[in-house]
PDB file of N, CA and C in Angstrom:
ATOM      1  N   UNK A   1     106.278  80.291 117.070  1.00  0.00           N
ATOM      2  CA  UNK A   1     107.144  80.190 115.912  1.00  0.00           C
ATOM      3  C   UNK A   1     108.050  81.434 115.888  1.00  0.00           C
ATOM      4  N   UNK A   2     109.230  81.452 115.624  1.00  0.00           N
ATOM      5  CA  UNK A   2     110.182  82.285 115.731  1.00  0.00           C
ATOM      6  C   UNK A   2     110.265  82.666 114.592  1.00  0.00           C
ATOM      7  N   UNK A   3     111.179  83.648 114.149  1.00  0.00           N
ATOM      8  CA  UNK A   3     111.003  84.290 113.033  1.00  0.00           C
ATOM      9  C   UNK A   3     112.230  83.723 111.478  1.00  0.00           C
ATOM     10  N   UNK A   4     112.852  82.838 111.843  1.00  0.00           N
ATOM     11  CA  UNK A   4     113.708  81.553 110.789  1.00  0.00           C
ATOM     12  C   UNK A   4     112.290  81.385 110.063  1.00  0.00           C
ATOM     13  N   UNK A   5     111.461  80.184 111.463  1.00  0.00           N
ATOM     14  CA  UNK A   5     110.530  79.474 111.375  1.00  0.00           C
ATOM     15  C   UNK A   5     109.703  80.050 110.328  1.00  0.00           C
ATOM     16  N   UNK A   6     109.373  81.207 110.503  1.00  0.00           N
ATOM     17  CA  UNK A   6     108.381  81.871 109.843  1.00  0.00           C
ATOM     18  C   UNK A   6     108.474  81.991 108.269  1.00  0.00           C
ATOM     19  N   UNK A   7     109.765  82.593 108.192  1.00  0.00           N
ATOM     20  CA  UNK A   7     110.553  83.017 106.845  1.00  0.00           C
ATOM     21  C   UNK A   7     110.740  81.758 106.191  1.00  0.00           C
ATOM     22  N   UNK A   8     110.603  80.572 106.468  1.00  0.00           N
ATOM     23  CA  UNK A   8     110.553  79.069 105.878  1.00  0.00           C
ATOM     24  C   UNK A   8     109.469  78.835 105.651  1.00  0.00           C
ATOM     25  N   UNK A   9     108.640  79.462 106.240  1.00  0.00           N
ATOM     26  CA  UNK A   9     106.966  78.526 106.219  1.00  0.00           C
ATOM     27  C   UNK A   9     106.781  79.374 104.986  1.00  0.00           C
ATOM     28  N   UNK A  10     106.994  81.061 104.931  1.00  0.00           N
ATOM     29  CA  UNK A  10     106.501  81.711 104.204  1.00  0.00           C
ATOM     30  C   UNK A  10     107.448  81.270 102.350  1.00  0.00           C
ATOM     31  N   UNK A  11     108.560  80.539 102.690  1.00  0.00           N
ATOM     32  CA  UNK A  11     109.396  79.979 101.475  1.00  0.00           C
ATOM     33  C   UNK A  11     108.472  79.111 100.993  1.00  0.00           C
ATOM     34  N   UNK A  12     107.983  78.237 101.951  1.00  0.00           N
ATOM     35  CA  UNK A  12     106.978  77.162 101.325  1.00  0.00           C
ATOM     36  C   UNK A  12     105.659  77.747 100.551  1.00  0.00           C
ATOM     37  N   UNK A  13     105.042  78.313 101.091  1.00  0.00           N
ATOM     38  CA  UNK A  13     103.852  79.209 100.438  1.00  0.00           C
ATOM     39  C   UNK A  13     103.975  79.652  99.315  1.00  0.00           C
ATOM     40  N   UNK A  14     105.363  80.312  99.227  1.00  0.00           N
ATOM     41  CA  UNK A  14     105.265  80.985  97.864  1.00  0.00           C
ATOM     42  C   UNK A  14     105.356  80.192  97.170  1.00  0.00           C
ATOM     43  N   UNK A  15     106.278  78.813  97.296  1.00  0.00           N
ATOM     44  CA  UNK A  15     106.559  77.794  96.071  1.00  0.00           C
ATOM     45  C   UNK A  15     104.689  77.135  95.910  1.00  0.00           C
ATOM     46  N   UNK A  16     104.125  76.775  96.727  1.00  0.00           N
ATOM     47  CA  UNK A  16     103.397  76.429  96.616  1.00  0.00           C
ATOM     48  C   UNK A  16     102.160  76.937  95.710  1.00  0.00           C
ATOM     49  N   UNK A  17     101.827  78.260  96.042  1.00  0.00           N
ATOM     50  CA  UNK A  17     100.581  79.168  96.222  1.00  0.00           C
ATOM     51  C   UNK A  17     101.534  79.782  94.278  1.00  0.00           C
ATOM     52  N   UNK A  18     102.920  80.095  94.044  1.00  0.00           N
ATOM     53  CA  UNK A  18     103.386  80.952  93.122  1.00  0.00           C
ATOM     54  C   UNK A  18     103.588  79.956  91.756  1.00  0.00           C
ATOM     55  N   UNK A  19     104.224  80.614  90.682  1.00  0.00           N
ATOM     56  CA  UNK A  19     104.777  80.075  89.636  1.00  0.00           C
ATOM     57  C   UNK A  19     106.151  80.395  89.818  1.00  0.00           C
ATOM     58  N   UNK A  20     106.709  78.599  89.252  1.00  0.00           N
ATOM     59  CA  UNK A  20     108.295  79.155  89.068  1.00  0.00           C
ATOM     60  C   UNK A  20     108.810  79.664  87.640  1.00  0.00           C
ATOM     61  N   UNK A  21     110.050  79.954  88.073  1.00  0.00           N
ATOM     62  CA  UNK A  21     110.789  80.816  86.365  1.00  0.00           C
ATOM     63  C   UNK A  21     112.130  80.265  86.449  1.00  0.00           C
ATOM     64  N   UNK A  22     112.039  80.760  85.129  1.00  0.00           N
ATOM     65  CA  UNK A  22     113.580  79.656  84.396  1.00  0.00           C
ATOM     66  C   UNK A  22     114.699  79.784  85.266  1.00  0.00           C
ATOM     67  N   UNK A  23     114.780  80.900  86.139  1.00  0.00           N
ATOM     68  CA  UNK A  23     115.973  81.451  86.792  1.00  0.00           C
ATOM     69  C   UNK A  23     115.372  80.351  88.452  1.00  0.00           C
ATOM     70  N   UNK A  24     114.544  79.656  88.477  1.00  0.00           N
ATOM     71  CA  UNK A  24     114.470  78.998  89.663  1.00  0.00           C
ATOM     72  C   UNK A  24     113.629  79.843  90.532  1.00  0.00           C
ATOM     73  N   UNK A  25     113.242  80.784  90.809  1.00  0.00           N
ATOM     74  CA  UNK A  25     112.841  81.891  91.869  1.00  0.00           C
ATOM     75  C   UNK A  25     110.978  81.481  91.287  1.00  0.00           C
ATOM     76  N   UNK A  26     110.647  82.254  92.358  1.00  0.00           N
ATOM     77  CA  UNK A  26     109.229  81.572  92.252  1.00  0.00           C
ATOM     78  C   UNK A  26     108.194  83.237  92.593  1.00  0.00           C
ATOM     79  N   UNK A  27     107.468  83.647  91.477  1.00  0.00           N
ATOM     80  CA  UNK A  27     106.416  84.816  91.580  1.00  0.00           C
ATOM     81  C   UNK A  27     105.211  84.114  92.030  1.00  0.00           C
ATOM     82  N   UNK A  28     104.724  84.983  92.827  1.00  0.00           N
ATOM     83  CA  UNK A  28     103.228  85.692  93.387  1.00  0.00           C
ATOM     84  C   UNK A  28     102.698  86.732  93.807  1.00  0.00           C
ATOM     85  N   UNK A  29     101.796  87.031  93.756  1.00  0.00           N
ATOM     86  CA  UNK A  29     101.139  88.623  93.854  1.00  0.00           C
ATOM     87  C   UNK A  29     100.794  88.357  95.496  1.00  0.00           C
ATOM     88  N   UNK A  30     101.221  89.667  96.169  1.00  0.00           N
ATOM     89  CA  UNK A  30     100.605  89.697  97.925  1.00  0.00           C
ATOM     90  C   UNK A  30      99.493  89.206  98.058  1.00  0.00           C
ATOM     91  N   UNK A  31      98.417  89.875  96.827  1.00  0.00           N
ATOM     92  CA  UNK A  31      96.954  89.693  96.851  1.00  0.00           C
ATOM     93  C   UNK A  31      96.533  87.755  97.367  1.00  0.00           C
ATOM     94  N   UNK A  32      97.993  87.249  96.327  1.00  0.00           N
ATOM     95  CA  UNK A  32      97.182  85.975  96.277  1.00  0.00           C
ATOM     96  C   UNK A  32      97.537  85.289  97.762  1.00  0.00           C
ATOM     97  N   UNK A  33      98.560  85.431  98.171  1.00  0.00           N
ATOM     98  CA  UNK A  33      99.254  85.246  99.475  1.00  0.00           C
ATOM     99  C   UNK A  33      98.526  85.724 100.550  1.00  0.00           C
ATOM    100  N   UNK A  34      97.995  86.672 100.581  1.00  0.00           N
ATOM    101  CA  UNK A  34      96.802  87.489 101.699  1.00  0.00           C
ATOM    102  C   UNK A  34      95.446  86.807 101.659  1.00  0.00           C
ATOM    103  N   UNK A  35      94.991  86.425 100.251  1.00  0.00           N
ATOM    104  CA  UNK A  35      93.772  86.001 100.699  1.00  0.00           C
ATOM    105  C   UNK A  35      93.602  84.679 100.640  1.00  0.00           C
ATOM    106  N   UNK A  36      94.868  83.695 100.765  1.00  0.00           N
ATOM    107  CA  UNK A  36      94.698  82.573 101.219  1.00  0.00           C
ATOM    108  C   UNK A  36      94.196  81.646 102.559  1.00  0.00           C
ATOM    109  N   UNK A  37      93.782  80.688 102.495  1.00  0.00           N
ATOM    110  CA  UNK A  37      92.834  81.007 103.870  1.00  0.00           C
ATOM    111  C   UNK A  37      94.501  80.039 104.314  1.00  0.00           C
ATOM    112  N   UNK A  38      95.110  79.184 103.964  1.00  0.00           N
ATOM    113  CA  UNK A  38      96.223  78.159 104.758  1.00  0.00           C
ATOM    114  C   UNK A  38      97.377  79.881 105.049  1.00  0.00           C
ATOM    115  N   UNK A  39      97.408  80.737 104.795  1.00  0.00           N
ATOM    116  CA  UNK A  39      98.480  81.830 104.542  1.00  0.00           C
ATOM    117  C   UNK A  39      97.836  82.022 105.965  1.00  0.00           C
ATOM    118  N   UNK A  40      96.091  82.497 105.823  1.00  0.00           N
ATOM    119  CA  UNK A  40      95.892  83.350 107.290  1.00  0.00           C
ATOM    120  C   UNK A  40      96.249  82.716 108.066  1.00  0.00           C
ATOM    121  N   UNK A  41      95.951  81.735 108.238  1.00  0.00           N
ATOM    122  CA  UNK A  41      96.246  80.488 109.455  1.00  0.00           C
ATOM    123  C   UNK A  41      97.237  80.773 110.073  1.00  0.00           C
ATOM    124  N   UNK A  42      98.590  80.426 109.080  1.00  0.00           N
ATOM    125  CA  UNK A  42      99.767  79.982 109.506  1.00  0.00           C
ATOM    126  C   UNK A  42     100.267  81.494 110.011  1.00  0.00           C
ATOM    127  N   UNK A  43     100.076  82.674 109.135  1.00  0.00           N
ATOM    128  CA  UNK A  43     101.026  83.996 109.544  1.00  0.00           C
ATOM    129  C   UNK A  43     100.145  85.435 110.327  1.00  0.00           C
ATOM    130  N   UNK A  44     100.349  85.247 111.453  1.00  0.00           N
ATOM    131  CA  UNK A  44      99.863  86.319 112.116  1.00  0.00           C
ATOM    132  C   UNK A  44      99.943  87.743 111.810  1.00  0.00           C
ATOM    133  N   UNK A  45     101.498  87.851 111.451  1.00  0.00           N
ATOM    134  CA  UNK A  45     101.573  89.043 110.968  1.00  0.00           C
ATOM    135  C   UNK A  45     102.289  89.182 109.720  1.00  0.00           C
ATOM    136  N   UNK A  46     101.702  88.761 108.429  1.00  0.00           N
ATOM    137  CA  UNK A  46     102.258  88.719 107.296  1.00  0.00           C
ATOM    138  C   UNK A  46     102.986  89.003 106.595  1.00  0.00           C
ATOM    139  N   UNK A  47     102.607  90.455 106.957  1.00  0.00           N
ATOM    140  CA  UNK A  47     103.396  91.991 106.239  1.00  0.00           C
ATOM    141  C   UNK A  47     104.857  91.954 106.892  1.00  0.00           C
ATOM    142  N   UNK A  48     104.774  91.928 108.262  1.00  0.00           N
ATOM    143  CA  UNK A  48     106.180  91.535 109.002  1.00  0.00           C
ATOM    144  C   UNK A  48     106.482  90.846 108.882  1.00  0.00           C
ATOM    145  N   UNK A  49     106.300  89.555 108.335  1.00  0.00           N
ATOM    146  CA  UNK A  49     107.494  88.154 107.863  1.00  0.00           C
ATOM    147  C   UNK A  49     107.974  88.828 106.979  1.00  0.00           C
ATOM    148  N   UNK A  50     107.123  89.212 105.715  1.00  0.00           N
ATOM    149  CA  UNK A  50     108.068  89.316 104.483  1.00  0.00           C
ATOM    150  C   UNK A  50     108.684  90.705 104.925  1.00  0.00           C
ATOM    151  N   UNK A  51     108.350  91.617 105.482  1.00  0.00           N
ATOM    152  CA  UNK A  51     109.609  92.416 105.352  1.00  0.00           C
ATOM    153  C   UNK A  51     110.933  91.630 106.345  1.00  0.00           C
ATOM    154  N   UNK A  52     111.176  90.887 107.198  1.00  0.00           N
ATOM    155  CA  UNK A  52     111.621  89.908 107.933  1.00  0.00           C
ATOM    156  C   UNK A  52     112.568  89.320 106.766  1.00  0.00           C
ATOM    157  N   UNK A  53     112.123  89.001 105.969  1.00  0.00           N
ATOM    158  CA  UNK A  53     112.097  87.588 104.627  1.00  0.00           C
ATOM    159  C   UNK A  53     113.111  89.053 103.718  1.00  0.00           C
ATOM    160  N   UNK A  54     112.126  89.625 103.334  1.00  0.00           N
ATOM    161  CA  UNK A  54     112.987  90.780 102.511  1.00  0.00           C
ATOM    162  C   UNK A  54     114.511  91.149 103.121  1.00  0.00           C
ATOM    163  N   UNK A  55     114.338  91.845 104.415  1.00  0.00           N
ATOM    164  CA  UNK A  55     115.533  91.790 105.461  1.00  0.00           C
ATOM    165  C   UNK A  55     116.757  90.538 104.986  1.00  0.00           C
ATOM    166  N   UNK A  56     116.309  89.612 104.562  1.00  0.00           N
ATOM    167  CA  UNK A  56     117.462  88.484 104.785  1.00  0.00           C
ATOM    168  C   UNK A  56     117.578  87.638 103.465  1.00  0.00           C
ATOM    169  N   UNK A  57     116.922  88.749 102.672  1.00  0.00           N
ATOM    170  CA  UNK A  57     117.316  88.297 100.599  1.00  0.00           C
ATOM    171  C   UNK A  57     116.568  87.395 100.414  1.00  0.00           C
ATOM    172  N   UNK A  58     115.835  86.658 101.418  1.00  0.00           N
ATOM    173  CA  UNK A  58     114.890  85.312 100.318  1.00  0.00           C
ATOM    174  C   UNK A  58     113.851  85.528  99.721  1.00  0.00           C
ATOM    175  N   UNK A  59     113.447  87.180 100.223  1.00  0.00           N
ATOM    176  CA  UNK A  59     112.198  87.120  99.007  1.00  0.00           C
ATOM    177  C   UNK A  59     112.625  89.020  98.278  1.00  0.00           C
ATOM    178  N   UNK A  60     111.501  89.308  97.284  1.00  0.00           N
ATOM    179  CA  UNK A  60     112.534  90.560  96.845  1.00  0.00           C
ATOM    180  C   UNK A  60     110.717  91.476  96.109  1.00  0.00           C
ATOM    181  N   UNK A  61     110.366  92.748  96.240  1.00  0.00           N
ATOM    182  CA  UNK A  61     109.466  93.185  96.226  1.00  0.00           C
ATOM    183  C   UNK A  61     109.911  94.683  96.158  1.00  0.00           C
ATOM    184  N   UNK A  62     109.050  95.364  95.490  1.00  0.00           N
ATOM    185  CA  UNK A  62     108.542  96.822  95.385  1.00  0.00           C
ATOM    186  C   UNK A  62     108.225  97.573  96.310  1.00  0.00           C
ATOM    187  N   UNK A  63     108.550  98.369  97.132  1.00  0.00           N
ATOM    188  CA  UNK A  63     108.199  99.305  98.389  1.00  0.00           C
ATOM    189  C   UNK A  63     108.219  98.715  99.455  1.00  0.00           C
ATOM    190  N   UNK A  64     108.358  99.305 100.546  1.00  0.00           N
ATOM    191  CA  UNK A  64     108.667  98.761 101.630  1.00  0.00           C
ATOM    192  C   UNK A  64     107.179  97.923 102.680  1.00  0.00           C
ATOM    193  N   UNK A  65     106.085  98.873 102.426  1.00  0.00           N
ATOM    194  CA  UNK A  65     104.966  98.396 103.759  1.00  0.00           C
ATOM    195  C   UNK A  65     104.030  97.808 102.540  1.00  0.00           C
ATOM    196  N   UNK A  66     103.724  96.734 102.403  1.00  0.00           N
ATOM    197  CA  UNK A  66     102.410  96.045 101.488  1.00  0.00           C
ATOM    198  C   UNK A  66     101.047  96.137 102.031  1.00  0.00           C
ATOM    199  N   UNK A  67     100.270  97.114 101.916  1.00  0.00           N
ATOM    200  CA  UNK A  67      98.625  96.841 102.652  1.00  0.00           C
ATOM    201  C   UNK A  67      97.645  96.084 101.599  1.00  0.00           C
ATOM    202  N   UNK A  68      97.001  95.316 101.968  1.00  0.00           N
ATOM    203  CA  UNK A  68      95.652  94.565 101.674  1.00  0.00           C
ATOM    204  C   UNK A  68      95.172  95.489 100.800  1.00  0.00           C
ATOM    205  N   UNK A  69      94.441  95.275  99.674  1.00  0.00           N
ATOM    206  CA  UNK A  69      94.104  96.124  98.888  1.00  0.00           C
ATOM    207  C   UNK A  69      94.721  96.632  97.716  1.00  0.00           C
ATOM    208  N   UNK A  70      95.655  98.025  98.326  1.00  0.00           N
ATOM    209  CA  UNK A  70      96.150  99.119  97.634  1.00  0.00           C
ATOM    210  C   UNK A  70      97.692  97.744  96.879  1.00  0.00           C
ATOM    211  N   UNK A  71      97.703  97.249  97.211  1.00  0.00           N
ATOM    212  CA  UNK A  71      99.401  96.411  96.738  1.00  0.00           C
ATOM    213  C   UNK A  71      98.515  94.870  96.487  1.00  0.00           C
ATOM    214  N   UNK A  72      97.661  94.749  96.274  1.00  0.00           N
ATOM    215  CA  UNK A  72      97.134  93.165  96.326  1.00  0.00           C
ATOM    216  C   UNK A  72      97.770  92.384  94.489  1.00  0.00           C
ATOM    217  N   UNK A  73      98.521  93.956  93.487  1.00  0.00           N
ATOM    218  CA  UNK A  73      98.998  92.861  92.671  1.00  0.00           C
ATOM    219  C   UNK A  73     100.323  93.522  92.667  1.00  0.00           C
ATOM    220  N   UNK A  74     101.289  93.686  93.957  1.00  0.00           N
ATOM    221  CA  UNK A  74     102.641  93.755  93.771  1.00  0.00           C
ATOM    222  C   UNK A  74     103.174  92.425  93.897  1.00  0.00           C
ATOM    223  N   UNK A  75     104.070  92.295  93.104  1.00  0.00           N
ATOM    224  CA  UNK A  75     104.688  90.938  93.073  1.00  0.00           C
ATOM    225  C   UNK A  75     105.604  90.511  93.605  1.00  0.00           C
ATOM    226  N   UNK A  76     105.733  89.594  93.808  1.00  0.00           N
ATOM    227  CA  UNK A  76     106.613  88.992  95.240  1.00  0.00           C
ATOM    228  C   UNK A  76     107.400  87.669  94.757  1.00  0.00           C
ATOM    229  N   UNK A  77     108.796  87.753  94.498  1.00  0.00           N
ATOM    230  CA  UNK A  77     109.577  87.231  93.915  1.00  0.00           C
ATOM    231  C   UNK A  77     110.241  86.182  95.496  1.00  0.00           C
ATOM    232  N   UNK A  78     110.211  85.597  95.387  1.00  0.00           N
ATOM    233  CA  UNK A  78     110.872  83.944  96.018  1.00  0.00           C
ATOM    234  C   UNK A  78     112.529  83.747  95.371  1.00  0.00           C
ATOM    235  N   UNK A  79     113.666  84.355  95.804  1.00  0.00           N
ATOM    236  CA  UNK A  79     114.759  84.181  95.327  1.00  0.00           C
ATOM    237  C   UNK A  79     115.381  82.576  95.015  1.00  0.00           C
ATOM    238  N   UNK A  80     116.072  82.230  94.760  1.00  0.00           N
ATOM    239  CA  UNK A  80     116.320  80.990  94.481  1.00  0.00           C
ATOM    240  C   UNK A  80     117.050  80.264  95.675  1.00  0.00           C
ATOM    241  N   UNK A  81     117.107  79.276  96.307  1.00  0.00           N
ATOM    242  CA  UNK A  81     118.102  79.314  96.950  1.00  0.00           C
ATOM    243  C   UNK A  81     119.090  78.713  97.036  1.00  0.00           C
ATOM    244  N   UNK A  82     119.905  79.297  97.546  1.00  0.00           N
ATOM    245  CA  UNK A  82     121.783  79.446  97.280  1.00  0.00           C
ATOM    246  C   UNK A  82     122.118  78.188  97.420  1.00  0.00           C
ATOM    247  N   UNK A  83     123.227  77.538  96.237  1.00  0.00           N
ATOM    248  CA  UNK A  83     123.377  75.836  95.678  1.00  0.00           C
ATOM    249  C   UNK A  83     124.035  75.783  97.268  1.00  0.00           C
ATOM    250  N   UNK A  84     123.977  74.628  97.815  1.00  0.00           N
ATOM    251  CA  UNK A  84     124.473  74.087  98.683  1.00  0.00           C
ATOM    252  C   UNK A  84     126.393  73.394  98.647  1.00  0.00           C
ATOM    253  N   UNK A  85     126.981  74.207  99.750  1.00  0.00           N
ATOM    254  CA  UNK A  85     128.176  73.985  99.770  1.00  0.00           C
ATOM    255  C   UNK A  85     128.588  72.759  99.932  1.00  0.00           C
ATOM    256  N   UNK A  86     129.663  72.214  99.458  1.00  0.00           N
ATOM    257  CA  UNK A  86     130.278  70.904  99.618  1.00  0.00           C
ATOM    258  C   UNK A  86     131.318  71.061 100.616  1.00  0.00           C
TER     259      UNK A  86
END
């Protein structure tokens, strides 16, 4: 899986695994995203998608490196995504 691939799978997760908000964008805590067992599966290296994901605006978070544990309730915002051009 290449790293698009990844940053999509990880779009799906959050909608899935998060809550949405009035503004469309969708919260979850790393914690809950890390200790999912369909999350371990799918993402080898987690921490590097979303900074990957962060890199390219679709998701939006507090500090740069997230470790297991110490960040398990930083929150992890799912941006909305951009209305589709005609």
């Amino acid at each position: 899986m290449n790293v698009e691939e990844e940053v999509e799978k990880l779009r799906e997760e959050i909608q899935r695994l998060g809550k949405v908000q009035p503004d469309g964008s969708y919260k979850v805590t790393f914690g809950t995203i890390f200790h999912d067992d369909r999350c371990a599966n799918i993402f080898e290296a987690l921490v590097g998608t979303l900074r990957a994901a962060k890199k390219r605006k679709v998701v939006a978070y507090d500090g740069e490196l997230l470790l297991q544990g110490v960040h398990d309730d930083v929150e992890i915002t799912l941006n909305p995504a951009p209305a589709a051009v005609n």
